[in-house]
ModelCIF file with pLDDT and N, C-alpha, C, O atoms, coordinates in Angstrom:
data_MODEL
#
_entry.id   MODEL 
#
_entity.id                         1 
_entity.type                       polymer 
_entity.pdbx_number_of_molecules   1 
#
_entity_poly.entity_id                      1 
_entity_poly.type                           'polypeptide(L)' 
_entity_poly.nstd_linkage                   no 
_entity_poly.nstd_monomer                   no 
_entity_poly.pdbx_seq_one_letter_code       
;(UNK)(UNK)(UNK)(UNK)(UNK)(UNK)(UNK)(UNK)(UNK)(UNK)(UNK)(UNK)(UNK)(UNK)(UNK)(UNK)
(UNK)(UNK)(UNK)(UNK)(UNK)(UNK)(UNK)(UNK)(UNK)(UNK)(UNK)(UNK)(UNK)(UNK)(UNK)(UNK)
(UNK)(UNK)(UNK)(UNK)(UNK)(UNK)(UNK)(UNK)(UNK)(UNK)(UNK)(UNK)(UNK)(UNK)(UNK)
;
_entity_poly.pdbx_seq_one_letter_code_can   XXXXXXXXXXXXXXXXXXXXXXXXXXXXXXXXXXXXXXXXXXXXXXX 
_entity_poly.pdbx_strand_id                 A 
#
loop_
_entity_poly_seq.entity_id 
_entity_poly_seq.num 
_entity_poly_seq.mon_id 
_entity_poly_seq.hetero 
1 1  UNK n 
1 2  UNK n 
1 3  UNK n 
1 4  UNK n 
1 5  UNK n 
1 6  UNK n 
1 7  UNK n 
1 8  UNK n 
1 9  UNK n 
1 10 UNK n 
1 11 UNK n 
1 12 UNK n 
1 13 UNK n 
1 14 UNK n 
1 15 UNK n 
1 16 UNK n 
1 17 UNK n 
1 18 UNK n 
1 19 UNK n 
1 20 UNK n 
1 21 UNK n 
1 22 UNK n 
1 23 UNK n 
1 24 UNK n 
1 25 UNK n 
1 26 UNK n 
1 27 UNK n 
1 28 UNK n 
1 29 UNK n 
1 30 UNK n 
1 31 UNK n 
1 32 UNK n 
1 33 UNK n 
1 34 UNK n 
1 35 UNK n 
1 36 UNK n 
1 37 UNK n 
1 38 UNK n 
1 39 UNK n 
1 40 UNK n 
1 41 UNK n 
1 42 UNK n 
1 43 UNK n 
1 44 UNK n 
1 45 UNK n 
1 46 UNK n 
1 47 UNK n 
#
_struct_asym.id          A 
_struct_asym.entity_id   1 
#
loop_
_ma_qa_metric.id 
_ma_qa_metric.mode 
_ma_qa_metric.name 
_ma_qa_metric.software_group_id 
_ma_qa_metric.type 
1 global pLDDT . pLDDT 
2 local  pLDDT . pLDDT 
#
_ma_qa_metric_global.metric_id      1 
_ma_qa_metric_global.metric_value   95.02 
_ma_qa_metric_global.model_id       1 
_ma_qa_metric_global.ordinal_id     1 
#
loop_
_ma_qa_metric_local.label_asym_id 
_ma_qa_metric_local.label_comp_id 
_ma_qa_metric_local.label_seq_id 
_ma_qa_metric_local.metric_id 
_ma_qa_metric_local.metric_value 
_ma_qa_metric_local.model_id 
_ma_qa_metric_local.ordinal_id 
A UNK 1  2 94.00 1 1  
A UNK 2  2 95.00 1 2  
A UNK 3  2 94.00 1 3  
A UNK 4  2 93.00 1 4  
A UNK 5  2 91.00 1 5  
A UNK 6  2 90.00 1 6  
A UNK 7  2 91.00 1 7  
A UNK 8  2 92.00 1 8  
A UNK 9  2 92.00 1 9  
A UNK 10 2 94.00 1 10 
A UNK 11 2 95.00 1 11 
A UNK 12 2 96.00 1 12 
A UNK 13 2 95.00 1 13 
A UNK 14 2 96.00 1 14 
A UNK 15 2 95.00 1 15 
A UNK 16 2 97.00 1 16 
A UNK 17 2 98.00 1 17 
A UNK 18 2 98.00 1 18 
A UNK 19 2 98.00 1 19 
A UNK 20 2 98.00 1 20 
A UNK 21 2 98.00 1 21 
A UNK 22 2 98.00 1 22 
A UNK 23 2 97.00 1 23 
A UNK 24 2 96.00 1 24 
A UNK 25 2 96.00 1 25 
A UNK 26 2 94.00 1 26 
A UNK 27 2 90.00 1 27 
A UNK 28 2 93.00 1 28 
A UNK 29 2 92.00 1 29 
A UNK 30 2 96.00 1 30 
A UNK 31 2 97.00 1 31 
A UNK 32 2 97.00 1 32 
A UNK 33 2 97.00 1 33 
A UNK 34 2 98.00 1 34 
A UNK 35 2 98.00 1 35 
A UNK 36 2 98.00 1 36 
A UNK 37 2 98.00 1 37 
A UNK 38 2 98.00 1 38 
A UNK 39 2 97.00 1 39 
A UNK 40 2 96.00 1 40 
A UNK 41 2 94.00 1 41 
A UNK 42 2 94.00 1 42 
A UNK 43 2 93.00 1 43 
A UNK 44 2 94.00 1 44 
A UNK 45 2 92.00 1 45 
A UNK 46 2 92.00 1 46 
A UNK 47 2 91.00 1 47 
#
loop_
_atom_site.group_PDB 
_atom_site.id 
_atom_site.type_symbol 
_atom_site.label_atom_id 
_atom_site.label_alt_id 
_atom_site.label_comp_id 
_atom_site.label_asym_id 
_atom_site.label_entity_id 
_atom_site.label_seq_id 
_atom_site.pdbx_PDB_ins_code 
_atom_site.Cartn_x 
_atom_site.Cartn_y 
_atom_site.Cartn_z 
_atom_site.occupancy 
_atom_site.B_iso_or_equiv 
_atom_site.pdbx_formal_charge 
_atom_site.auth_seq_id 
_atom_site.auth_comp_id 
_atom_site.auth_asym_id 
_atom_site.auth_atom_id 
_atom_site.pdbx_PDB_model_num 
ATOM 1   N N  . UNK A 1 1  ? 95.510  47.500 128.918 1.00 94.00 ? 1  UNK A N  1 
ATOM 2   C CA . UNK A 1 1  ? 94.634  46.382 128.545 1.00 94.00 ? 1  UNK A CA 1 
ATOM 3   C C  . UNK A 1 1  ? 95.301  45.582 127.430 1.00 94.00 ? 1  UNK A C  1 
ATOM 4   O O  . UNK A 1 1  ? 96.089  46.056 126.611 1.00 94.00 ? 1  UNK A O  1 
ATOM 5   N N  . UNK A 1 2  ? 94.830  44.111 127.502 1.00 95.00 ? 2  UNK A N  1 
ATOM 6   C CA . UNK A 1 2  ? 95.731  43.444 126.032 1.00 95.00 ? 2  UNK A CA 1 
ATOM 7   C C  . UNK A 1 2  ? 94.681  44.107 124.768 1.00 95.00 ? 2  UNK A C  1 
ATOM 8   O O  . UNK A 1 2  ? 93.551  44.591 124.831 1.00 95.00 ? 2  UNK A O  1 
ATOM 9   N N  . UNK A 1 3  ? 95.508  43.905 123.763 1.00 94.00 ? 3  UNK A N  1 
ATOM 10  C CA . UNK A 1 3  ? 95.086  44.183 122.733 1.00 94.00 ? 3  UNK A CA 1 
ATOM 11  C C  . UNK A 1 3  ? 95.738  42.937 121.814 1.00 94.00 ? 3  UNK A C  1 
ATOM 12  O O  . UNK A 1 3  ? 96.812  42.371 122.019 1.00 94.00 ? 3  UNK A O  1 
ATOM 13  N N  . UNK A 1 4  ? 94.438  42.590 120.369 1.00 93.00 ? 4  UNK A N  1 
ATOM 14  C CA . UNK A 1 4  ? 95.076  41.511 119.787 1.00 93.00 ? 4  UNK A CA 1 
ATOM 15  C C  . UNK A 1 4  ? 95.261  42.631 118.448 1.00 93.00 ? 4  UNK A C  1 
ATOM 16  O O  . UNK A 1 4  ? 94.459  43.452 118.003 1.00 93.00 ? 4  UNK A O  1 
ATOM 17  N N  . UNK A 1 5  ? 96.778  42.262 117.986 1.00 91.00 ? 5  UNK A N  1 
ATOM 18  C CA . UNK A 1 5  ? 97.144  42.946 117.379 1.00 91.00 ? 5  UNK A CA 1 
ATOM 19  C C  . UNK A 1 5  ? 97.526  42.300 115.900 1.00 91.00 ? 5  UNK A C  1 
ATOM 20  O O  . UNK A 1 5  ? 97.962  41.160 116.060 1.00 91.00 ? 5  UNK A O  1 
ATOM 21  N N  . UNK A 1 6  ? 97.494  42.631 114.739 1.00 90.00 ? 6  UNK A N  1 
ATOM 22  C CA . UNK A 1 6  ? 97.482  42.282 113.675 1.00 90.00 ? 6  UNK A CA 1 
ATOM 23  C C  . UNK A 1 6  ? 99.241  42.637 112.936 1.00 90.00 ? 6  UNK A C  1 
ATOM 24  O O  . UNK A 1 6  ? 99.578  43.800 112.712 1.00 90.00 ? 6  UNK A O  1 
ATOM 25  N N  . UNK A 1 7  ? 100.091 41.561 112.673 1.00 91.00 ? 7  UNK A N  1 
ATOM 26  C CA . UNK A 1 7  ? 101.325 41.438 112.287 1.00 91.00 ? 7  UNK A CA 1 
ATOM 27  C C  . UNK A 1 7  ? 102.369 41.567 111.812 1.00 91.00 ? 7  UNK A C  1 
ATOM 28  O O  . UNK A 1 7  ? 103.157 41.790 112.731 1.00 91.00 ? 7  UNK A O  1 
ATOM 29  N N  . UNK A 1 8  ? 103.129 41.553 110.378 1.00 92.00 ? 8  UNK A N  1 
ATOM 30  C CA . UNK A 1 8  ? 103.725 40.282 109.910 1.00 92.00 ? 8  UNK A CA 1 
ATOM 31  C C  . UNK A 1 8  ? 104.895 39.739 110.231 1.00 92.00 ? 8  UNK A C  1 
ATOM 32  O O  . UNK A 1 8  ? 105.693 40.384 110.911 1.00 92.00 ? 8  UNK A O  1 
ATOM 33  N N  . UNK A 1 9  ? 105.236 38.218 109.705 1.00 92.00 ? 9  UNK A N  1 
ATOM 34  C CA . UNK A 1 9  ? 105.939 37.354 110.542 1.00 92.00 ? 9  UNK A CA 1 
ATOM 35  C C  . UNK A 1 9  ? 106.210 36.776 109.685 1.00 92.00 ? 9  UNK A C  1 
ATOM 36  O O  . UNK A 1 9  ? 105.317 36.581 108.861 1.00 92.00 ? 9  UNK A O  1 
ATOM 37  N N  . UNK A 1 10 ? 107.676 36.158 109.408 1.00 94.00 ? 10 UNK A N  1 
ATOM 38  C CA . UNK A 1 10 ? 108.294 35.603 108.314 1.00 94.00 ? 10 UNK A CA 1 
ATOM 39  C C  . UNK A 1 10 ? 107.842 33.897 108.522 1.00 94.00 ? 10 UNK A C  1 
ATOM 40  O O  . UNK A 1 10 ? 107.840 33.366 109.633 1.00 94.00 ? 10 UNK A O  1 
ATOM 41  N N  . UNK A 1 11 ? 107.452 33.137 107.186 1.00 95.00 ? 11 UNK A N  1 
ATOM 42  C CA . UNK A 1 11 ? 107.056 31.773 107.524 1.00 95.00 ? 11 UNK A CA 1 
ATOM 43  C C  . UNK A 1 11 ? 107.060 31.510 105.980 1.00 95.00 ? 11 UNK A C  1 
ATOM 44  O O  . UNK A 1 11 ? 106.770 32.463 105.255 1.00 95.00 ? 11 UNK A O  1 
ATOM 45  N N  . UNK A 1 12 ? 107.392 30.181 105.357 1.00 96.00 ? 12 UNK A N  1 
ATOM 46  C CA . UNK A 1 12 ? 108.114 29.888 104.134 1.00 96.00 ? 12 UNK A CA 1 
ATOM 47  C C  . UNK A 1 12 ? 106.415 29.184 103.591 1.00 96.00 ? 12 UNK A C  1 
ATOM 48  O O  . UNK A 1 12 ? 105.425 28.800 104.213 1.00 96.00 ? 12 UNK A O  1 
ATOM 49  N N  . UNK A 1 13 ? 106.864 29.314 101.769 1.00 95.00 ? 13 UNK A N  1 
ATOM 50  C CA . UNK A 1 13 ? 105.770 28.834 101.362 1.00 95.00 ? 13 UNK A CA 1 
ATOM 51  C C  . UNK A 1 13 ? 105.592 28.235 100.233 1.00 95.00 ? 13 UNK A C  1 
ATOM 52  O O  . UNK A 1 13 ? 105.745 27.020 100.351 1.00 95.00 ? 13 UNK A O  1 
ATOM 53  N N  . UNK A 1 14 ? 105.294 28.625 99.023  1.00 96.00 ? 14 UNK A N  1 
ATOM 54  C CA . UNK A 1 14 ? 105.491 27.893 97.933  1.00 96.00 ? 14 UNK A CA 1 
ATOM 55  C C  . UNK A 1 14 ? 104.133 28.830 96.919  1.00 96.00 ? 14 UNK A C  1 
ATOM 56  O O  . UNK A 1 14 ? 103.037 29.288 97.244  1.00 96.00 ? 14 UNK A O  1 
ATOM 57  N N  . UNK A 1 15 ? 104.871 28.794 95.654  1.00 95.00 ? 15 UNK A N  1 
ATOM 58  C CA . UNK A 1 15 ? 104.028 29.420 94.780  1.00 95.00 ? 15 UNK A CA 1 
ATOM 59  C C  . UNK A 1 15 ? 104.352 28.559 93.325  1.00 95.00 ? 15 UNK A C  1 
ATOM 60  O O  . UNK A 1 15 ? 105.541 28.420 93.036  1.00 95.00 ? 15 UNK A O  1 
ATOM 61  N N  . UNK A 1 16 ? 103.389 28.022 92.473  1.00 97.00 ? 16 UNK A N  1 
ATOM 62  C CA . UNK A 1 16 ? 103.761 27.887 90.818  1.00 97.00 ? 16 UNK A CA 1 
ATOM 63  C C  . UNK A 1 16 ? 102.651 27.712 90.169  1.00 97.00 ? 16 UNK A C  1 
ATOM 64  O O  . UNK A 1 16 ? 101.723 27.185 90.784  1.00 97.00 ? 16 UNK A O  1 
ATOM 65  N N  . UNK A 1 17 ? 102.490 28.045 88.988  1.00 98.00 ? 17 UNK A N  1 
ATOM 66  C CA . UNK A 1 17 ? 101.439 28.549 87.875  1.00 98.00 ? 17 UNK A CA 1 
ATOM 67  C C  . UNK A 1 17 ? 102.133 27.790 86.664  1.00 98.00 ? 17 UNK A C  1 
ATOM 68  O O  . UNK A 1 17 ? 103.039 26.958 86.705  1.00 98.00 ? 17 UNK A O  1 
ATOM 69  N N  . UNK A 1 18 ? 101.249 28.468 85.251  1.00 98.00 ? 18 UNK A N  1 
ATOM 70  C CA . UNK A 1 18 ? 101.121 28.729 84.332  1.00 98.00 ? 18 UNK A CA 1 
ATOM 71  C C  . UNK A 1 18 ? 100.860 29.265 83.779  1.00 98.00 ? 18 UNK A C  1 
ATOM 72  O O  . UNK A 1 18 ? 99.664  29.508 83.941  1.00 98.00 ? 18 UNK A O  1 
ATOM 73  N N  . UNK A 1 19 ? 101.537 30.066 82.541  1.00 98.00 ? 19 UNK A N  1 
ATOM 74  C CA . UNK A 1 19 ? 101.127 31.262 81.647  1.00 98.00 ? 19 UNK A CA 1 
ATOM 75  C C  . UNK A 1 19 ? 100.782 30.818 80.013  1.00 98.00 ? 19 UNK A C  1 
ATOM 76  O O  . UNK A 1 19 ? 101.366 29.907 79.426  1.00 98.00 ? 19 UNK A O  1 
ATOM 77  N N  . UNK A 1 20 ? 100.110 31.351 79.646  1.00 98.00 ? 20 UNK A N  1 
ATOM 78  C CA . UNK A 1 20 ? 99.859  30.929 78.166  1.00 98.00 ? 20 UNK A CA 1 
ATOM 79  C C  . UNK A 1 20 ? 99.659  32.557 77.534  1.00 98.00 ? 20 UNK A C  1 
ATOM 80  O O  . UNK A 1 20 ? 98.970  33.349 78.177  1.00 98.00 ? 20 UNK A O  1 
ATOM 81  N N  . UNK A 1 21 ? 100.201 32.904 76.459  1.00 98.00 ? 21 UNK A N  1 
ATOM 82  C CA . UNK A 1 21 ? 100.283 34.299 75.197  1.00 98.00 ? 21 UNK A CA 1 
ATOM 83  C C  . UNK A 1 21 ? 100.072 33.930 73.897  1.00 98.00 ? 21 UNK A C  1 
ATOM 84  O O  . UNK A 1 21 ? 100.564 32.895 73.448  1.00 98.00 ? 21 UNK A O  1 
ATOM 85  N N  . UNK A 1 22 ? 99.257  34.812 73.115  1.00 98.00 ? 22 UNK A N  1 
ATOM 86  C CA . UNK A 1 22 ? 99.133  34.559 71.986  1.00 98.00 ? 22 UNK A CA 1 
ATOM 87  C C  . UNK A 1 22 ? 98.659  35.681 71.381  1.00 98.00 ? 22 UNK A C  1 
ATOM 88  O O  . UNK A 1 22 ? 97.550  36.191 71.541  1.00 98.00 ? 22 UNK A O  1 
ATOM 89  N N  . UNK A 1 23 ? 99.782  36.139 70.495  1.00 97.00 ? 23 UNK A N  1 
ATOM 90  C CA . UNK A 1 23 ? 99.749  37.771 69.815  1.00 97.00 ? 23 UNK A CA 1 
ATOM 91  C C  . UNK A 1 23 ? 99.281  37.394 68.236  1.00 97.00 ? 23 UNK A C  1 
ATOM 92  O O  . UNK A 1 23 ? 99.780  36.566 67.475  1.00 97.00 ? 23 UNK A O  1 
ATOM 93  N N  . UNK A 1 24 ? 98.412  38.087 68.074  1.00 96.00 ? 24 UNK A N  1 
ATOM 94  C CA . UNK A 1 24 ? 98.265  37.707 66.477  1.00 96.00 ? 24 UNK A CA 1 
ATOM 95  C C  . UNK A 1 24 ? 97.732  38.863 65.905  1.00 96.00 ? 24 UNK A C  1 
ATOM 96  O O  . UNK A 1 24 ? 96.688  39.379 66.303  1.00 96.00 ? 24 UNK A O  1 
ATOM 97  N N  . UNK A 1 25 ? 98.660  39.443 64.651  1.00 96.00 ? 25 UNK A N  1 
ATOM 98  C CA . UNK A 1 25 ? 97.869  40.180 63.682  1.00 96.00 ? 25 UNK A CA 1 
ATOM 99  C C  . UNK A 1 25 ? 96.675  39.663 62.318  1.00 96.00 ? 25 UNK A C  1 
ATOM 100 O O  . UNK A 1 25 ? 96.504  38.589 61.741  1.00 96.00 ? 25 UNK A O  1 
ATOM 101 N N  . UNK A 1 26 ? 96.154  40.745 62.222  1.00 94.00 ? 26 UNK A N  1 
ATOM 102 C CA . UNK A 1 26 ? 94.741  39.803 61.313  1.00 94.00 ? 26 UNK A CA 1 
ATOM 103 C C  . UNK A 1 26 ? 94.955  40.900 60.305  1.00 94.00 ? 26 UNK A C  1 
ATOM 104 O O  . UNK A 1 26 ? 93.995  40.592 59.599  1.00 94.00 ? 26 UNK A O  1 
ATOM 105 N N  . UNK A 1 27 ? 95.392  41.780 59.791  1.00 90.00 ? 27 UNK A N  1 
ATOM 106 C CA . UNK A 1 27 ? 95.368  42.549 58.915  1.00 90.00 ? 27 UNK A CA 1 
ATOM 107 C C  . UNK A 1 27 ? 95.509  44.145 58.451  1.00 90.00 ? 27 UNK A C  1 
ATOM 108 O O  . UNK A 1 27 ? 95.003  44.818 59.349  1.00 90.00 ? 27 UNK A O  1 
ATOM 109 N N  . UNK A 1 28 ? 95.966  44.926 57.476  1.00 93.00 ? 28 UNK A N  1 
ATOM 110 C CA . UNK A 1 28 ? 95.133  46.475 57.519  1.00 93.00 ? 28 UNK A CA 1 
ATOM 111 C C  . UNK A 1 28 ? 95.611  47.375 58.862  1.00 93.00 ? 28 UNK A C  1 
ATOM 112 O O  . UNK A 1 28 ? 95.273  48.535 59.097  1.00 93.00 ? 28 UNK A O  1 
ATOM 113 N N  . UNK A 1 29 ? 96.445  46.565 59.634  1.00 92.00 ? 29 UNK A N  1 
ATOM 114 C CA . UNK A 1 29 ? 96.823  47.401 60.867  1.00 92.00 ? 29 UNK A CA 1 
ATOM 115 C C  . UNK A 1 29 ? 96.595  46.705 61.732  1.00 92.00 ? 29 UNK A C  1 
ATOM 116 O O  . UNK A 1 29 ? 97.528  46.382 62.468  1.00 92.00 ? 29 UNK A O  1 
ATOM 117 N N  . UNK A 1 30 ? 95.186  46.174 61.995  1.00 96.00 ? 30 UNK A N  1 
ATOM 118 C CA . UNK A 1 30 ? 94.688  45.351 63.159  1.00 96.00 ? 30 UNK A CA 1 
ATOM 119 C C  . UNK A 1 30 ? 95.223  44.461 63.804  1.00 96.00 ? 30 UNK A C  1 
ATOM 120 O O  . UNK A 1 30 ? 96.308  44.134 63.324  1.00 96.00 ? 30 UNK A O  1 
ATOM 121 N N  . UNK A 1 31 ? 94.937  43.931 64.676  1.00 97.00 ? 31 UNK A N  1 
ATOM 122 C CA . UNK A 1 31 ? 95.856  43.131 65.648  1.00 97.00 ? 31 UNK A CA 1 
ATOM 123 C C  . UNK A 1 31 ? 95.404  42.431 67.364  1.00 97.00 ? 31 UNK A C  1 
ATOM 124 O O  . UNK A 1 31 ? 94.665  43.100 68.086  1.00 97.00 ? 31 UNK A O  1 
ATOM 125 N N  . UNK A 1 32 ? 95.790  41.458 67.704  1.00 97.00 ? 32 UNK A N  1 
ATOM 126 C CA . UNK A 1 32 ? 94.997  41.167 69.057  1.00 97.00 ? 32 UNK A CA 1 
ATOM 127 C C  . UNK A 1 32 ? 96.533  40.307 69.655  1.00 97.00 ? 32 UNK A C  1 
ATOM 128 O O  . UNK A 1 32 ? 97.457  39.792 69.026  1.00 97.00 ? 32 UNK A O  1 
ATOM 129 N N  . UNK A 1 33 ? 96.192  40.491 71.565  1.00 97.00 ? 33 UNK A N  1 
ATOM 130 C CA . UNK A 1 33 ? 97.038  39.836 72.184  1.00 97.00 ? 33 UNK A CA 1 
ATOM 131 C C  . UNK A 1 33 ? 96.387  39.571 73.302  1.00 97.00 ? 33 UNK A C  1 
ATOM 132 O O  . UNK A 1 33 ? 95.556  40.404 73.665  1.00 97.00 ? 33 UNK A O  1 
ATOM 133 N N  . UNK A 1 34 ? 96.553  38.612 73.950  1.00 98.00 ? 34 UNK A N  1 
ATOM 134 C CA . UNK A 1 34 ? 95.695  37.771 74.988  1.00 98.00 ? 34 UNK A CA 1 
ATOM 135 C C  . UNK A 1 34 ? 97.033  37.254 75.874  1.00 98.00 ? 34 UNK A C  1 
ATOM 136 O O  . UNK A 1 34 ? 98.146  37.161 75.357  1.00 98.00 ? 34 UNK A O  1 
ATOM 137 N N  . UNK A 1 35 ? 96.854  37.043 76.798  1.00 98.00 ? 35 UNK A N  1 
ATOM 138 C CA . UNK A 1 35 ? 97.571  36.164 77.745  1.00 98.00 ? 35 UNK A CA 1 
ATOM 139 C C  . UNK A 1 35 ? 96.493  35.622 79.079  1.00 98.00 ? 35 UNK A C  1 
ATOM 140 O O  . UNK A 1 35 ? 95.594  36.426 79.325  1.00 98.00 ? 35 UNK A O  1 
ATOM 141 N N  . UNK A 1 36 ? 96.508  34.763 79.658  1.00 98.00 ? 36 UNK A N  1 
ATOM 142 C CA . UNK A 1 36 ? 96.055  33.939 80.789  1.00 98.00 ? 36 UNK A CA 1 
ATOM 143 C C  . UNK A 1 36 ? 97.174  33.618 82.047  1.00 98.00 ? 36 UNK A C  1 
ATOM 144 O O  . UNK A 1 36 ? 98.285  33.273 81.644  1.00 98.00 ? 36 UNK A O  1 
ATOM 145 N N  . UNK A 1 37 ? 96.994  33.696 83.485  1.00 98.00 ? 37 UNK A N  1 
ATOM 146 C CA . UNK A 1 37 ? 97.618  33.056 83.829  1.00 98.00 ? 37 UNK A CA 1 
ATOM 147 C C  . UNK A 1 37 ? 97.038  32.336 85.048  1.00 98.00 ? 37 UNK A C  1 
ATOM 148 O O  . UNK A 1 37 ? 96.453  32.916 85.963  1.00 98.00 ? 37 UNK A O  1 
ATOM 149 N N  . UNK A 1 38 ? 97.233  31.143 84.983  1.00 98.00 ? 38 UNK A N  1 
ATOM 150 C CA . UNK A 1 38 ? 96.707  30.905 86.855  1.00 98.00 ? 38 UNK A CA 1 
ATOM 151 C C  . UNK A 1 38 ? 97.872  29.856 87.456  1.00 98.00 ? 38 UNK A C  1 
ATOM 152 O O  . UNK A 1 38 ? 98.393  28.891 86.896  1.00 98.00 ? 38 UNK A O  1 
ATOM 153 N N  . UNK A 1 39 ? 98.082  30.384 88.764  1.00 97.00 ? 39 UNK A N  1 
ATOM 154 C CA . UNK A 1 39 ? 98.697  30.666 90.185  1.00 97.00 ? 39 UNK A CA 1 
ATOM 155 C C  . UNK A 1 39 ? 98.187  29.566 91.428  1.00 97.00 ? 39 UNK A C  1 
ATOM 156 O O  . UNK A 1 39 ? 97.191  29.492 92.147  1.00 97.00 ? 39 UNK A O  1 
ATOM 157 N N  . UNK A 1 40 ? 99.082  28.997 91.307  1.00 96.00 ? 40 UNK A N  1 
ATOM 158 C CA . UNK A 1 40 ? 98.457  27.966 92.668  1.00 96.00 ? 40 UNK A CA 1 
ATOM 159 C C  . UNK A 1 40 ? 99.625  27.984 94.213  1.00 96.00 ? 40 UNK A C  1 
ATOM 160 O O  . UNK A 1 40 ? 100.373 27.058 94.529  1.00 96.00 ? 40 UNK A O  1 
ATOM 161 N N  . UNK A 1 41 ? 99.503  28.982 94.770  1.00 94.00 ? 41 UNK A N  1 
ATOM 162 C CA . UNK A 1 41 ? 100.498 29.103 95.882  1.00 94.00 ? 41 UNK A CA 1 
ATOM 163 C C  . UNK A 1 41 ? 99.827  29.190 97.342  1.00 94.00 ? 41 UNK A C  1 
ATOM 164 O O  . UNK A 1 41 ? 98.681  29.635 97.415  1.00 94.00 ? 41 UNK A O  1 
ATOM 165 N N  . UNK A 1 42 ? 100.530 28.761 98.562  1.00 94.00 ? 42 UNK A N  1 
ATOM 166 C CA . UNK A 1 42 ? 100.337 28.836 99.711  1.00 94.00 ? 42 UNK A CA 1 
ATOM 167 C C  . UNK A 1 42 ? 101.463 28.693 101.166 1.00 94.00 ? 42 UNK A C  1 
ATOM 168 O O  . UNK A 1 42 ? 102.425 27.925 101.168 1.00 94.00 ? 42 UNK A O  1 
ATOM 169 N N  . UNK A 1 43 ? 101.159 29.435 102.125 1.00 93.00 ? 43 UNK A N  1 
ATOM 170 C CA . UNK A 1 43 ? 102.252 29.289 102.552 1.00 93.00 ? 43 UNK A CA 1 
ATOM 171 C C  . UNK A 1 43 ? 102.333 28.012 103.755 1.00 93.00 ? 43 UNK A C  1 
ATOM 172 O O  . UNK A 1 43 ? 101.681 26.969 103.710 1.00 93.00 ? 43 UNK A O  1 
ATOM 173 N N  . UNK A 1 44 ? 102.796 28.200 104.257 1.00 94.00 ? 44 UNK A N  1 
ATOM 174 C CA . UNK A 1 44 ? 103.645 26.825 105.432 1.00 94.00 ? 44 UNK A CA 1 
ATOM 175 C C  . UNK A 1 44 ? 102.275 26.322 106.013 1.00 94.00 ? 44 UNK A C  1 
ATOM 176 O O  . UNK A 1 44 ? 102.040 25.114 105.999 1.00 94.00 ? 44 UNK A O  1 
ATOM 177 N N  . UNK A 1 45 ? 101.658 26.926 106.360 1.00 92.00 ? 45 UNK A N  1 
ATOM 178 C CA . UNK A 1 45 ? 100.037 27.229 106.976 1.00 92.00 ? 45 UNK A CA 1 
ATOM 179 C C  . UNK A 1 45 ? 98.997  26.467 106.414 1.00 92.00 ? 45 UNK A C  1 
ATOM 180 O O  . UNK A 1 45 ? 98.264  25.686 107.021 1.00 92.00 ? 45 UNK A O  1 
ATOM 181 N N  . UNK A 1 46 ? 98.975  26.819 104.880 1.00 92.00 ? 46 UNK A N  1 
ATOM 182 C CA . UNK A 1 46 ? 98.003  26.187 104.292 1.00 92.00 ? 46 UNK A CA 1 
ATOM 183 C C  . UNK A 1 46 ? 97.318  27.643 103.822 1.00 92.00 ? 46 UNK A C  1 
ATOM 184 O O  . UNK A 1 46 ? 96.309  27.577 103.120 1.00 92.00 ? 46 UNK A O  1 
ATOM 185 N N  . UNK A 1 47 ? 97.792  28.818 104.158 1.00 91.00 ? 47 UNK A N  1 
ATOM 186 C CA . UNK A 1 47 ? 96.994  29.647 104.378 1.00 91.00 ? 47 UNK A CA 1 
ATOM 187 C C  . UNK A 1 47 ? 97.319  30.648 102.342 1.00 91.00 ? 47 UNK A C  1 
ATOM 188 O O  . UNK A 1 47 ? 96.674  31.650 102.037 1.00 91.00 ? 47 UNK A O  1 
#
């Protein structure tokens, strides 16, 4: 019987972002670090 079968398959795409960091000590030992990043990629597809 056919069967629909699930893949993968080479097809070109595109990925680019931005990152933002910011390490900071406040005192006595203490200390904080944060980073963010967001990602806007897709491939040939749209997908």
């Amino acid at each position: 019987t056919p069967y629909i079968i699930s893949a993968p398959f080479n097809i070109s795409g595109r990925l680019g972002g931005v990152e933002i960091q910011w390490q900071q000590p406040i005192g006595w030992g203490f200390g904080f670090q944060a980073n963010g990043t967001y990602v806007d990629g897709q491939d040939a597809d749209g997908n």
